[in-house]
Protein backbone atom coordinates (compact mmCIF):
# COMPACT_ATOMS: atom_id res chain seq x y z
CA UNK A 1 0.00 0.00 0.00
CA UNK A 2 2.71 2.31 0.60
CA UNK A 3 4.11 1.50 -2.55
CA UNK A 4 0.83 2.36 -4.39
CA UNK A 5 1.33 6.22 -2.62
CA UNK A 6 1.82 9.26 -5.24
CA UNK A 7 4.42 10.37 -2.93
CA UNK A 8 5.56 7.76 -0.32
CA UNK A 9 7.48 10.77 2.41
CA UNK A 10 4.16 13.41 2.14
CA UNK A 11 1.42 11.18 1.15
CA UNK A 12 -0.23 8.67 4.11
CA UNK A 13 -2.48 6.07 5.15
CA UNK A 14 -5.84 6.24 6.76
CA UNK A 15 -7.15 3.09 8.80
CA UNK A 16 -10.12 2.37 10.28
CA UNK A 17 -11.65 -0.23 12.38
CA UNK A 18 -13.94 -1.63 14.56
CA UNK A 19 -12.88 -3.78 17.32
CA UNK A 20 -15.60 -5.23 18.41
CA UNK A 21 -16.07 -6.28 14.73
CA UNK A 22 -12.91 -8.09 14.17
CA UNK A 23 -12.88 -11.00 11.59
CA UNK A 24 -10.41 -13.12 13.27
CA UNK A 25 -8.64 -13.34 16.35
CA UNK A 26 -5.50 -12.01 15.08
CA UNK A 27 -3.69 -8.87 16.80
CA UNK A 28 -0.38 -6.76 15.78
CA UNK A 29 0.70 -3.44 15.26
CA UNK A 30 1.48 -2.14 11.65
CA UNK A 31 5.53 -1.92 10.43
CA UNK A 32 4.65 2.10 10.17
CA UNK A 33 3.72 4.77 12.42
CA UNK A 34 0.21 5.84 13.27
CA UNK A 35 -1.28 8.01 15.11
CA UNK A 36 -5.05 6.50 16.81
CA UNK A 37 -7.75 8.90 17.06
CA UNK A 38 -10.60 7.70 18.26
CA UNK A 39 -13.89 8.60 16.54
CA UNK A 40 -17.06 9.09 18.67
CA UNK A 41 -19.76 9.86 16.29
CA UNK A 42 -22.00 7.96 14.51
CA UNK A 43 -23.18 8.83 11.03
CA UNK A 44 -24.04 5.56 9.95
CA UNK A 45 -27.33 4.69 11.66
CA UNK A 46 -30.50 6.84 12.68
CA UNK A 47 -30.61 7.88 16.05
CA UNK A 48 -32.78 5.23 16.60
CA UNK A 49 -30.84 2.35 15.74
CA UNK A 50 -28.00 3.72 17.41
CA UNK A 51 -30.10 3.65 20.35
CA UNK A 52 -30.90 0.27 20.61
CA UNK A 53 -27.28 -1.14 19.82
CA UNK A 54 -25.61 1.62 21.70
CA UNK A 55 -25.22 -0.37 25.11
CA UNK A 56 -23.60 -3.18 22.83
CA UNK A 57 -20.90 -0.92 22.02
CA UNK A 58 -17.59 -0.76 22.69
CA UNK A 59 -17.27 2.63 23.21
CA UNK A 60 -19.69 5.51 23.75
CA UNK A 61 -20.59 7.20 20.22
CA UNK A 62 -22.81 10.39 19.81
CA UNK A 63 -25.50 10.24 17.45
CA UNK A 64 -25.03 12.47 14.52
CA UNK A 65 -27.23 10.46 12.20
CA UNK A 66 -30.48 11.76 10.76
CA UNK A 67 -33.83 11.06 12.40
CA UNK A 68 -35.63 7.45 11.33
CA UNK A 69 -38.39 4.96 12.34
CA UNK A 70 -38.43 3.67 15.26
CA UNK A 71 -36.62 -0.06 15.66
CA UNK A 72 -39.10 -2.36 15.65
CA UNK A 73 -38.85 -5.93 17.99
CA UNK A 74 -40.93 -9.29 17.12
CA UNK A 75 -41.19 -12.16 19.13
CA UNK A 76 -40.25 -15.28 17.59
CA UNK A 77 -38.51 -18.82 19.07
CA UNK A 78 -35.47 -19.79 17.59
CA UNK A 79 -37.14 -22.50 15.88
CA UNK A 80 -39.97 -20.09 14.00
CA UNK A 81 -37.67 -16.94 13.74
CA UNK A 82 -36.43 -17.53 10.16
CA UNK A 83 -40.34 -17.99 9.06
CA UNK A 84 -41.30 -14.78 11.06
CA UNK A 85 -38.39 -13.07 9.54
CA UNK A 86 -39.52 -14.01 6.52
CA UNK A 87 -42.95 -12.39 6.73
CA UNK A 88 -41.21 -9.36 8.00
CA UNK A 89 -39.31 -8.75 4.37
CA UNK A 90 -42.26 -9.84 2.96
CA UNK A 91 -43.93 -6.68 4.72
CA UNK A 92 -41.26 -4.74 3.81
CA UNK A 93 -41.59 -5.30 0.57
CA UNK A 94 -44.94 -4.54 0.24
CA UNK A 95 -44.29 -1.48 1.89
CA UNK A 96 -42.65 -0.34 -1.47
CA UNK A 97 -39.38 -0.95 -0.05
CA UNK A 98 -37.11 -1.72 -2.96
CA UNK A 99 -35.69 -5.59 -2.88
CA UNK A 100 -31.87 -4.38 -3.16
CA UNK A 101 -32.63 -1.66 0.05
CA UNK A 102 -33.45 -4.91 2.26
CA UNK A 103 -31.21 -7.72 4.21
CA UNK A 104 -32.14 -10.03 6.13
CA UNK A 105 -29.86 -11.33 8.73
CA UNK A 106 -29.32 -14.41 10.82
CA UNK A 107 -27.48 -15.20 13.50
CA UNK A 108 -27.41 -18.53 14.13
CA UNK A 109 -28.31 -21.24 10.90
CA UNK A 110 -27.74 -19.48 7.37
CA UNK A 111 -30.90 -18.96 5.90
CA UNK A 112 -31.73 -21.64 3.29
CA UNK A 113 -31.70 -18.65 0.51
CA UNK A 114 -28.31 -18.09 1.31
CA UNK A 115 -27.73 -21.63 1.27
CA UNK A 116 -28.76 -22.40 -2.10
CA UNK A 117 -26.60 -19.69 -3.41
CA UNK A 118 -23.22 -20.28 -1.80
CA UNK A 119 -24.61 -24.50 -2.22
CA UNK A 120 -21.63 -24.60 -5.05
CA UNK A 121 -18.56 -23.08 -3.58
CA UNK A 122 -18.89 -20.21 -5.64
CA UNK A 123 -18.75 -17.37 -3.12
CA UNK A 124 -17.91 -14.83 -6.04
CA UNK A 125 -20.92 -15.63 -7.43
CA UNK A 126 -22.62 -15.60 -4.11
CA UNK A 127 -21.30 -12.21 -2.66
CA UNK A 128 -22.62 -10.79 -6.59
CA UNK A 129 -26.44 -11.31 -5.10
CA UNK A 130 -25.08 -8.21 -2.62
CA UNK A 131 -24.94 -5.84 -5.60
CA UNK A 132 -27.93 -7.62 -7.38
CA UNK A 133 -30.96 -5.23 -7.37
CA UNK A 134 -33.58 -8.05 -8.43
CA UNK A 135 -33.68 -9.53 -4.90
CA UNK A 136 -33.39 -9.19 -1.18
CA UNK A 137 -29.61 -9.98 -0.19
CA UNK A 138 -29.42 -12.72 2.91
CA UNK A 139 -26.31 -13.26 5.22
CA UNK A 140 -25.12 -13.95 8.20
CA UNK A 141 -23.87 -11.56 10.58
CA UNK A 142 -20.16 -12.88 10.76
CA UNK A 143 -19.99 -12.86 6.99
CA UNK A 144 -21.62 -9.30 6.90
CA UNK A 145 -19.28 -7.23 9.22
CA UNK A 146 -18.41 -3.51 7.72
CA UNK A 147 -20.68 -4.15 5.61
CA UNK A 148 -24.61 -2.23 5.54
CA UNK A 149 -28.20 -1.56 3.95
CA UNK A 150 -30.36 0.65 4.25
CA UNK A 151 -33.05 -2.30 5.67
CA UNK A 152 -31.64 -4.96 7.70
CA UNK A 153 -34.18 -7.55 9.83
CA UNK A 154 -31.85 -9.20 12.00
CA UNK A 155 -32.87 -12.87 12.49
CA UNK A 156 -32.25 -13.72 15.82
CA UNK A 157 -32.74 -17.67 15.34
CA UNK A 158 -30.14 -18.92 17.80
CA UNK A 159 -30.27 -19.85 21.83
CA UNK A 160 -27.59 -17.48 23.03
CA UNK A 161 -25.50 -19.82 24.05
CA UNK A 162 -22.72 -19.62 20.98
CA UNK A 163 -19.39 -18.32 21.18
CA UNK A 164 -19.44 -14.45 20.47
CA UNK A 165 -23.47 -14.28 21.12
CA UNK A 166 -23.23 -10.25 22.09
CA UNK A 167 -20.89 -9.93 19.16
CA UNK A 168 -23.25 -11.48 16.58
CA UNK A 169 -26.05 -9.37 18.20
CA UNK A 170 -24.06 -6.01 17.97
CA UNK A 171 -23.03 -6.43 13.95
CA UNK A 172 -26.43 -7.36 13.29
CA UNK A 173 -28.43 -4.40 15.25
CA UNK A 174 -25.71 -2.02 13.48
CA UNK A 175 -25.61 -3.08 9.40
CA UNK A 176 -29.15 -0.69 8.79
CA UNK A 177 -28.76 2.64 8.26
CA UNK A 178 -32.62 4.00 8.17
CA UNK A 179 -34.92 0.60 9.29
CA UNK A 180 -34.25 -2.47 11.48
CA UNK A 181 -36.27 -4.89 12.35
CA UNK A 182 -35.43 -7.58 15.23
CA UNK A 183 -36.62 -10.89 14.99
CA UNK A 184 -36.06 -13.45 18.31
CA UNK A 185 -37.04 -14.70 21.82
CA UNK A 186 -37.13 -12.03 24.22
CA UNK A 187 -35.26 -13.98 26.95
CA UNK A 188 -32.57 -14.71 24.55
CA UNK A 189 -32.02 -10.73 23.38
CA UNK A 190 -31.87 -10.33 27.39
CA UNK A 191 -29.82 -12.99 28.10
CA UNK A 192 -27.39 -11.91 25.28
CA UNK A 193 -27.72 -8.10 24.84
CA UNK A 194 -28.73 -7.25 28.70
CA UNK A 195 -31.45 -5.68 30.29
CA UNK A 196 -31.10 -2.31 28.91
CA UNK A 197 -30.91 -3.69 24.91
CA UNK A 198 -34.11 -5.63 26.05
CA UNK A 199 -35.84 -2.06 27.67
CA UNK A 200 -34.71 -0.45 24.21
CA UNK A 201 -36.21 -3.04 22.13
CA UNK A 202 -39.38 -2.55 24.17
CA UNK A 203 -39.03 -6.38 25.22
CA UNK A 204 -40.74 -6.16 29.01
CA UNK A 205 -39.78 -7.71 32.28
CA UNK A 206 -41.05 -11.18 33.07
């Protein structure tokens, strides 16, 4: 990369990056010099998406996105979320949302969509459906890190009890940028996100 610069002694690098979004468990410092600045303001998300992941983050970040729906929770076992989820896109779309605007996410079991297309090994081909605009794009949240939409319903369709649970939950609440839409078991978003992800989602005491 240095060796791409126009000018390798004026010219410089700009990195940036998530911790709490890290790919794999790999840690270093760079060969060059850097100086960290921290950035604490979100521009991604609407201020009300940013509200209902903000206790997942790892570090406090002011809102400085633009005003949007309200996040939306539905209650769903793990067993029925993908179905649910399902009739949430499905309500979506017939909301006039357009199909390349909308993801939908899971965290635990791919979704059989996403199945069928990455069935062959072909993950070029596969990771193409992300800039398709004749259909809905379908992940999983570990695949789907750095990346966003403008629609994301997050299928919650695991127990809670996998390695990285609040991590899975955090990338997932934090791909939309204007709409999201939770799918999952109300005692699993508590168990994993806490009690104040659970107050934000509207998800009541028991």
């Amino acid at each position: 990369m240095l060796k791409a610069l126009r000018d390798e002694d004026s010219g410089g690098l700009y990195v940036y990056s998530d911790e709490n979004q890290r790919l794999f468990a790999r840690y270093g410092e760079p060969p060059v010099p850097l100086v960290p600045l921290v950035l604490y303001h979100n521009l991604r998300n609407t201020r009300q998406i940013l509200d209902a992941f903000a206790p997942l983050a790892p570090s406090r970040m002011r809102a400085r996105g633009s005003e949007g729906p309200a996040v939306r929770f539905v209650p769903a076992s793990p067993a029925d979320a993908l179905g649910v989820a399902d009739d949430e896109v499905e309500r979506l779309l017939e909301k006039d949302w357009p199909q390349e605007h909308v993801c939908l996410l899971t965290t635990g079991k791919r979704h059989p969509v996403q199945v069928e297309r990455a069935g062959d090994g072909d993950q070029e081909a596969y990771w193409q459906t992300f800039w398709d605009t004749d259909d809905v794009f379908y992940g999983h949240v570990l695949g789907c890190k750095g990346l966003e939409r403008r629609v994301v319903v997050l299928c919650v369709n695991d127990d809670g009890s996998r390695e990285r649970s609040r991590e899975r939950l955090y990338v997932g609440m934090s791909r939309a940028t204007d709409l999201l839409v939770v799918v999952g078991e109300p005692e699993v978003i508590r168990a994993v996100g806490g009690d104040e992800v659970a107050k934000r989602l509207g998800i009541g005491l028991t």
